[in-house]
PDB file of N, CA and C in Angstrom:
ATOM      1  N   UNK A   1      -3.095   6.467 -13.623  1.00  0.00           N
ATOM      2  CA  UNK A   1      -1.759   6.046 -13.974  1.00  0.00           C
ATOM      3  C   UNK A   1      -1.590   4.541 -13.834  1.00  0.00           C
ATOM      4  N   UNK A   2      -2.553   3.975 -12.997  1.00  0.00           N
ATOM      5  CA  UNK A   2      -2.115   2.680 -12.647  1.00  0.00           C
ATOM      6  C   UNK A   2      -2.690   1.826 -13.806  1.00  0.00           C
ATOM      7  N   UNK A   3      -3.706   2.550 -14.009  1.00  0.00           N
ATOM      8  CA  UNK A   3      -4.166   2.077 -15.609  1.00  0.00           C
ATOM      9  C   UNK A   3      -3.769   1.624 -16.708  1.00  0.00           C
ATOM     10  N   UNK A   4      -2.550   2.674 -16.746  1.00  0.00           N
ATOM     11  CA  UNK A   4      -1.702   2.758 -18.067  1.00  0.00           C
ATOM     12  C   UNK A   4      -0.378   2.321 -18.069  1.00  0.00           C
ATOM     13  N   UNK A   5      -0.168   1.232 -16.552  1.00  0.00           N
ATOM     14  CA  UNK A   5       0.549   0.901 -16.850  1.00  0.00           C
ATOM     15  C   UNK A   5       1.900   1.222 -15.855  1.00  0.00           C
ATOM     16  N   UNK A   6       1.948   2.501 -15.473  1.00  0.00           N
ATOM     17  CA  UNK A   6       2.397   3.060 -14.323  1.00  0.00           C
ATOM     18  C   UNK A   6       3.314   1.958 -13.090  1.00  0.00           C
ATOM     19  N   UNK A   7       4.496   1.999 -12.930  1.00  0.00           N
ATOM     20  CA  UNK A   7       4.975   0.818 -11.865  1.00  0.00           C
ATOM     21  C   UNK A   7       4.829   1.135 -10.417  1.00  0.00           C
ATOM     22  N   UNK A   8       4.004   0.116  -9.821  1.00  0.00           N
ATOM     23  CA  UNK A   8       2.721   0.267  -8.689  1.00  0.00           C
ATOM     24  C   UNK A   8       3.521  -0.021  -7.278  1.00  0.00           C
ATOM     25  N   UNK A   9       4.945  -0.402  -7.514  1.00  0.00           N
ATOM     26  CA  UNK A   9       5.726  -0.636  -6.416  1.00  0.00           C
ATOM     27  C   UNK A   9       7.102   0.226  -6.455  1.00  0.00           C
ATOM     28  N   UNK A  10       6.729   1.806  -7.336  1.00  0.00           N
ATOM     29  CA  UNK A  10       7.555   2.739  -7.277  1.00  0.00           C
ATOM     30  C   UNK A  10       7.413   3.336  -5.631  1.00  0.00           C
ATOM     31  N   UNK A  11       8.337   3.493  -4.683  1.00  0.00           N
ATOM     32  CA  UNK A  11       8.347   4.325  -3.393  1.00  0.00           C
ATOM     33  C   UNK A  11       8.764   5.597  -3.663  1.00  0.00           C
ATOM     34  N   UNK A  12       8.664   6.535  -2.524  1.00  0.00           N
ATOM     35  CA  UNK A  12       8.826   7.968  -2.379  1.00  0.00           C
ATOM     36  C   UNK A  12      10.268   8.232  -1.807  1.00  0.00           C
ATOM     37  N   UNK A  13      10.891   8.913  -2.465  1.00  0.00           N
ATOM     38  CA  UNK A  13      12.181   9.376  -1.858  1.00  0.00           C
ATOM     39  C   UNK A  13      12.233  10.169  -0.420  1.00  0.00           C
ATOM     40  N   UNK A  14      11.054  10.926  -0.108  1.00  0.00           N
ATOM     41  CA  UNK A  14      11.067  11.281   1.617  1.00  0.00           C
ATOM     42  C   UNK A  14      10.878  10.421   2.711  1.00  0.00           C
ATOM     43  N   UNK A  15       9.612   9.423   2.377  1.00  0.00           N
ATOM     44  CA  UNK A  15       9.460   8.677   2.924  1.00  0.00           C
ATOM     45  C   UNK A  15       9.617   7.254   3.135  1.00  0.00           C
ATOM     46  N   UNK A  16      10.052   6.669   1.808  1.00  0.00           N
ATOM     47  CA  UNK A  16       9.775   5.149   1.041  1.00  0.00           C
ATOM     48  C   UNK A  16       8.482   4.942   1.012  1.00  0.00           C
ATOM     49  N   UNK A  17       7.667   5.383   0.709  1.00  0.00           N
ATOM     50  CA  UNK A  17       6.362   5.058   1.138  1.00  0.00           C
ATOM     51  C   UNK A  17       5.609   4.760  -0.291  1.00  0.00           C
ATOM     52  N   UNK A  18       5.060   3.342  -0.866  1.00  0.00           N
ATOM     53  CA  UNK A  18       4.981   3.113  -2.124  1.00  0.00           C
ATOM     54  C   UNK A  18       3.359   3.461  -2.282  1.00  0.00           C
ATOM     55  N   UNK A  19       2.643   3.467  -3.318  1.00  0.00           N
ATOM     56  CA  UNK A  19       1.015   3.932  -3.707  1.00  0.00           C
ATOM     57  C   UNK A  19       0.178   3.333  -2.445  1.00  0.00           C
ATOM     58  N   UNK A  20       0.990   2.010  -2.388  1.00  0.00           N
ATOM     59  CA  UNK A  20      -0.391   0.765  -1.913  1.00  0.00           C
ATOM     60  C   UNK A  20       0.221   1.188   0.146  1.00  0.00           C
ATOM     61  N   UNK A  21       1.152   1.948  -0.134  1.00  0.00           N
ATOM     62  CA  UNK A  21       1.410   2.085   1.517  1.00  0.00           C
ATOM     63  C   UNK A  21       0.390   3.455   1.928  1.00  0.00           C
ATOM     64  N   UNK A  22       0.640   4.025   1.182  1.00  0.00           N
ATOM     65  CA  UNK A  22      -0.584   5.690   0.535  1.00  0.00           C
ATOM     66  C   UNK A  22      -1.688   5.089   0.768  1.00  0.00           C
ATOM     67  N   UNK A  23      -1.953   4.597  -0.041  1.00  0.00           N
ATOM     68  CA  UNK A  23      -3.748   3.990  -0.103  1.00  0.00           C
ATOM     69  C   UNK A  23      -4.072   3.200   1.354  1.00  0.00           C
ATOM     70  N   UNK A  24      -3.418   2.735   1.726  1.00  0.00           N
ATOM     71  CA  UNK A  24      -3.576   2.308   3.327  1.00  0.00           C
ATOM     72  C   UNK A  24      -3.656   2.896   4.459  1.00  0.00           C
ATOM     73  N   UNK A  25      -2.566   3.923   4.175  1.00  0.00           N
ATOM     74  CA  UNK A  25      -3.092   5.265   5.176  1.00  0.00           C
ATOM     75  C   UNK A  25      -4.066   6.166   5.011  1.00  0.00           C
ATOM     76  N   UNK A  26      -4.754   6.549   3.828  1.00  0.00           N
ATOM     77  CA  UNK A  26      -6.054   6.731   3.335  1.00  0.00           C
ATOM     78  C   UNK A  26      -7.199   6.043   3.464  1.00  0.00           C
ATOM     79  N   UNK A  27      -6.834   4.928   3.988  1.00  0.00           N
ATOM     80  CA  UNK A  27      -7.835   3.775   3.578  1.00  0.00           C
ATOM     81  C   UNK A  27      -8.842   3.473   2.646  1.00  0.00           C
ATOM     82  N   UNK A  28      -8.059   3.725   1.450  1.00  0.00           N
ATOM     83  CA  UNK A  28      -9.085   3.225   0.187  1.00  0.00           C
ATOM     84  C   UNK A  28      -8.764   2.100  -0.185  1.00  0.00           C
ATOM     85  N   UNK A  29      -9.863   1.666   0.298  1.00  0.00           N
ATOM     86  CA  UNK A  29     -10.340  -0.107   0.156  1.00  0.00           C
ATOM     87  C   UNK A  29     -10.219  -0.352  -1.041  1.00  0.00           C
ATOM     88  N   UNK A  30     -11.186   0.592  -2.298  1.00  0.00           N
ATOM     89  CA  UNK A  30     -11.200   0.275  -3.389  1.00  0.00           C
ATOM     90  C   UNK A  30      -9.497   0.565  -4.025  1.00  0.00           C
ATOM     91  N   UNK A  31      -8.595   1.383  -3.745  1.00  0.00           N
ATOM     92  CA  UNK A  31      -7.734   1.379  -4.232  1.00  0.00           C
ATOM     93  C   UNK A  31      -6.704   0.265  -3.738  1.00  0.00           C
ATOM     94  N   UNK A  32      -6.665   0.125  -2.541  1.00  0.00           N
ATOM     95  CA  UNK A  32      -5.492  -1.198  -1.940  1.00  0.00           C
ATOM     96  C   UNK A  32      -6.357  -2.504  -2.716  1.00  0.00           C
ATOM     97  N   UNK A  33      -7.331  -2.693  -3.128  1.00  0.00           N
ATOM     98  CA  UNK A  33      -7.588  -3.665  -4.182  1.00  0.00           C
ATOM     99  C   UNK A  33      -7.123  -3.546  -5.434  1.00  0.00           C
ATOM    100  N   UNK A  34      -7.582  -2.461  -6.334  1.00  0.00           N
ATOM    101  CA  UNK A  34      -6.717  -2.603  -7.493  1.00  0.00           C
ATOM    102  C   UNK A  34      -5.450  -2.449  -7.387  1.00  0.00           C
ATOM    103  N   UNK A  35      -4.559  -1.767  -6.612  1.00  0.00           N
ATOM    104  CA  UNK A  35      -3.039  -2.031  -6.367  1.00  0.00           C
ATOM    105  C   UNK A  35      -2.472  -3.399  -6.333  1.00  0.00           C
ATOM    106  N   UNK A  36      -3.549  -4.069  -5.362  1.00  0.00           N
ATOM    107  CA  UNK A  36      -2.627  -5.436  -5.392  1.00  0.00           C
ATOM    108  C   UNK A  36      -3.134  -6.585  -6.433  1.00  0.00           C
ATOM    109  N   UNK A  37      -4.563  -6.044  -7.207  1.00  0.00           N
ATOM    110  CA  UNK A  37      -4.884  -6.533  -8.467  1.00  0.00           C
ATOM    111  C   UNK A  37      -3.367  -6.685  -9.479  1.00  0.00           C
ATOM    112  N   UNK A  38      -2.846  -5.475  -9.617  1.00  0.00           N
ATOM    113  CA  UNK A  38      -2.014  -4.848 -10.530  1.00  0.00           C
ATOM    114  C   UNK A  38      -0.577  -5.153  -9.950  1.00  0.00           C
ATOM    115  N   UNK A  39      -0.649  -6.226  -8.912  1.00  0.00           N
ATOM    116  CA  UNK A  39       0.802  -6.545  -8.288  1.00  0.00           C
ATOM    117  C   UNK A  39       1.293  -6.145  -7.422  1.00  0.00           C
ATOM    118  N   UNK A  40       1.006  -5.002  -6.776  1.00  0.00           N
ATOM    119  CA  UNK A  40       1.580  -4.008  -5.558  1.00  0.00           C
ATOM    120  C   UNK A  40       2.491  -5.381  -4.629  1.00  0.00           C
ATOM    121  N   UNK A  41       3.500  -4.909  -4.418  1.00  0.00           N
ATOM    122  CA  UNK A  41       4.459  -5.876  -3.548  1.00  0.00           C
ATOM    123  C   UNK A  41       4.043  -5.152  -2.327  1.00  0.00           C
ATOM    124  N   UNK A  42       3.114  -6.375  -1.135  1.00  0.00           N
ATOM    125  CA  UNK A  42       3.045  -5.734   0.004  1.00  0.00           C
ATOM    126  C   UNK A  42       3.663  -6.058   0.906  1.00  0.00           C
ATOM    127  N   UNK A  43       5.035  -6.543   0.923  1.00  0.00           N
ATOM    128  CA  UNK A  43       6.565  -6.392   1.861  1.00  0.00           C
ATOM    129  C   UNK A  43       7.458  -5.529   1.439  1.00  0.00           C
ATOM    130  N   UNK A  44       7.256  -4.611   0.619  1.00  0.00           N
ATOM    131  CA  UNK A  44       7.643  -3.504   0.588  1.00  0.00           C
ATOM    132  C   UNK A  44       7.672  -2.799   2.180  1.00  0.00           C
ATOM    133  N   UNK A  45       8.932  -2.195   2.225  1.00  0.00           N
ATOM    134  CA  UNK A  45       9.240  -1.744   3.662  1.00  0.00           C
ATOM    135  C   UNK A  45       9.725   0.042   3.343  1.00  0.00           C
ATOM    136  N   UNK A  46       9.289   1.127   4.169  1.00  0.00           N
ATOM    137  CA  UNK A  46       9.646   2.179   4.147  1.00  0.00           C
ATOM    138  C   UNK A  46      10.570   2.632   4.755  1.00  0.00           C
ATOM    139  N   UNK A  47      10.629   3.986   5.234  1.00  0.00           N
ATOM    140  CA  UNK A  47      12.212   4.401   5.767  1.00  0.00           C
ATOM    141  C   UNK A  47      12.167   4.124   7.072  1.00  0.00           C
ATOM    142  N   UNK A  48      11.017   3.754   7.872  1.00  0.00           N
ATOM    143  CA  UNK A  48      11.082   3.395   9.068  1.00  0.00           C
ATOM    144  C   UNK A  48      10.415   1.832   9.224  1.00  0.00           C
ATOM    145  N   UNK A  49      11.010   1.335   8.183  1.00  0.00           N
ATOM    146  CA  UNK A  49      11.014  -0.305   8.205  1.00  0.00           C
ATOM    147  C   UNK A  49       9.618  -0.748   8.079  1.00  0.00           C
ATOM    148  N   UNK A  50       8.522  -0.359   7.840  1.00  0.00           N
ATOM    149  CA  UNK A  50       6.907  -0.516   8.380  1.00  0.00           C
ATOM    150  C   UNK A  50       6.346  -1.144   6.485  1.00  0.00           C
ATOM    151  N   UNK A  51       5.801  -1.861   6.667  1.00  0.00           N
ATOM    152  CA  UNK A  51       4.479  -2.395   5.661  1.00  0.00           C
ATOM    153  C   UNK A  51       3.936  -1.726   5.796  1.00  0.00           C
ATOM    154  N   UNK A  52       3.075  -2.056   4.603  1.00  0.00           N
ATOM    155  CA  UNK A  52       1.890  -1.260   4.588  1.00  0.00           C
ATOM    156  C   UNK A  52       0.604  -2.662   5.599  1.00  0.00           C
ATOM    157  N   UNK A  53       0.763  -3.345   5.586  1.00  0.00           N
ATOM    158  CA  UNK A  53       0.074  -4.539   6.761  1.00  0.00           C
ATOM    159  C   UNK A  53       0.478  -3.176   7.881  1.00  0.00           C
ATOM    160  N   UNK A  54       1.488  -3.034   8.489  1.00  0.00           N
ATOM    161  CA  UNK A  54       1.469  -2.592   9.861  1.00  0.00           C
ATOM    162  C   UNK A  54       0.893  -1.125   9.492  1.00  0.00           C
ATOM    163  N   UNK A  55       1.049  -0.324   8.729  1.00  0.00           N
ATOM    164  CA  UNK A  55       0.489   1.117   9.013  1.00  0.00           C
ATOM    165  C   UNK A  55      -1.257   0.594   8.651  1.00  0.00           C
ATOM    166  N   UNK A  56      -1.738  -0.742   8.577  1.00  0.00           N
ATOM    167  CA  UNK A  56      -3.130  -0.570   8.237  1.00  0.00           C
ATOM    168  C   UNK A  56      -3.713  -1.275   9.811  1.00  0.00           C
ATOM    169  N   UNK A  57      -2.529  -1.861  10.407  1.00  0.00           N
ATOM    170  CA  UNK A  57      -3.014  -2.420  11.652  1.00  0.00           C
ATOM    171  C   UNK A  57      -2.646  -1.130  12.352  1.00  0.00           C
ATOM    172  N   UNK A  58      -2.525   0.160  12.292  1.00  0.00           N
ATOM    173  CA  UNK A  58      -2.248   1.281  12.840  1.00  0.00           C
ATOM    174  C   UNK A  58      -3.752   1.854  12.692  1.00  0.00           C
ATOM    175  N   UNK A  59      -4.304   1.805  11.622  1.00  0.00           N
ATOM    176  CA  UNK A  59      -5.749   2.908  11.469  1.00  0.00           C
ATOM    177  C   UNK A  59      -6.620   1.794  12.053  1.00  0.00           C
ATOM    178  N   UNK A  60      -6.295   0.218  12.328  1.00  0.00           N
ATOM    179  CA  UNK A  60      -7.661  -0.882  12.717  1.00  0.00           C
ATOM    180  C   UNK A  60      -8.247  -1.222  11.912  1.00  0.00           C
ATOM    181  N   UNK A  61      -8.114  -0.851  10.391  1.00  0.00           N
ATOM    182  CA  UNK A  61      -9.094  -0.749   9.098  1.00  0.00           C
ATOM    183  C   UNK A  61      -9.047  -2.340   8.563  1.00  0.00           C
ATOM    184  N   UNK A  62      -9.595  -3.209   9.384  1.00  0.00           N
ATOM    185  CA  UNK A  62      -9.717  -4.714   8.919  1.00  0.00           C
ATOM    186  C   UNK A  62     -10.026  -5.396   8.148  1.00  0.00           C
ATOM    187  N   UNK A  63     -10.460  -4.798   7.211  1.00  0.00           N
ATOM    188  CA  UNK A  63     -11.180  -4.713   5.829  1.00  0.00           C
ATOM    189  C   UNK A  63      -9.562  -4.868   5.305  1.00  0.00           C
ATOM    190  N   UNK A  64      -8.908  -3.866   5.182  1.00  0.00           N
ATOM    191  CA  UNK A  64      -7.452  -3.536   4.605  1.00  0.00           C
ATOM    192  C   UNK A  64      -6.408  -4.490   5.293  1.00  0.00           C
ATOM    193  N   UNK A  65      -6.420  -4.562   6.152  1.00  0.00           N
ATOM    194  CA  UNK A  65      -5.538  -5.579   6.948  1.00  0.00           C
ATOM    195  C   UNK A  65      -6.182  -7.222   6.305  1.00  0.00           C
ATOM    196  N   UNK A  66      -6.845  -7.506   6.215  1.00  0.00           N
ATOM    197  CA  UNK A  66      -7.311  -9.056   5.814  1.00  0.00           C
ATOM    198  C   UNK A  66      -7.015  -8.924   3.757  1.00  0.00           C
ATOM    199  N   UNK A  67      -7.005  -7.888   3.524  1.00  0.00           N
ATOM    200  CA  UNK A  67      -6.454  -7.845   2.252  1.00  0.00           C
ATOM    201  C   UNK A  67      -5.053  -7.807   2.005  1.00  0.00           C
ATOM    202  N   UNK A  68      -4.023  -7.474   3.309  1.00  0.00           N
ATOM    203  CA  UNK A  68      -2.969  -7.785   3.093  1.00  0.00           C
ATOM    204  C   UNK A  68      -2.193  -9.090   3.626  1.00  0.00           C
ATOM    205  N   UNK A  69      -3.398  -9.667   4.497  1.00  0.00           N
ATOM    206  CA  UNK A  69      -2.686 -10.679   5.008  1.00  0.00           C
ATOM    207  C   UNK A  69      -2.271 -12.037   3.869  1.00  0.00           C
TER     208      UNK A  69
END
């Protein structure tokens, strides 16, 4: 979807939780790259106020954290 175009800083109505906040708690490296290839806004904030920076300084995944810094 992100392919085609798809808007990459759509959030979730349960959680606010946008693709590139998903892909961080997953930790797909390769995907939190093309997200923010494709623009992903990473101050985007969810329903409990959190980045996706802080839920990636939550898993330690530093790889992902130095991609959002």
């Amino acid at each position: 979807m992100v392919e085609k175009g798809a808007n990459v800083n759509i959030q979730d109505s349960f959680l606010g939780r946008s693709i590139l906040m998903q892909a961080v708690i997953d930790e797909n490296v390769e995907m939190v790259k093309k997200l923010l290839r494709k623009g992903a806004n990473k101050r985007l904030r969810d329903h409990n106020n959190e980045t996706a920076l802080m839920l990636a300084e939550y898993n330690g995944n530093s790889e992902i954290i130095n991609l959002l810094q």
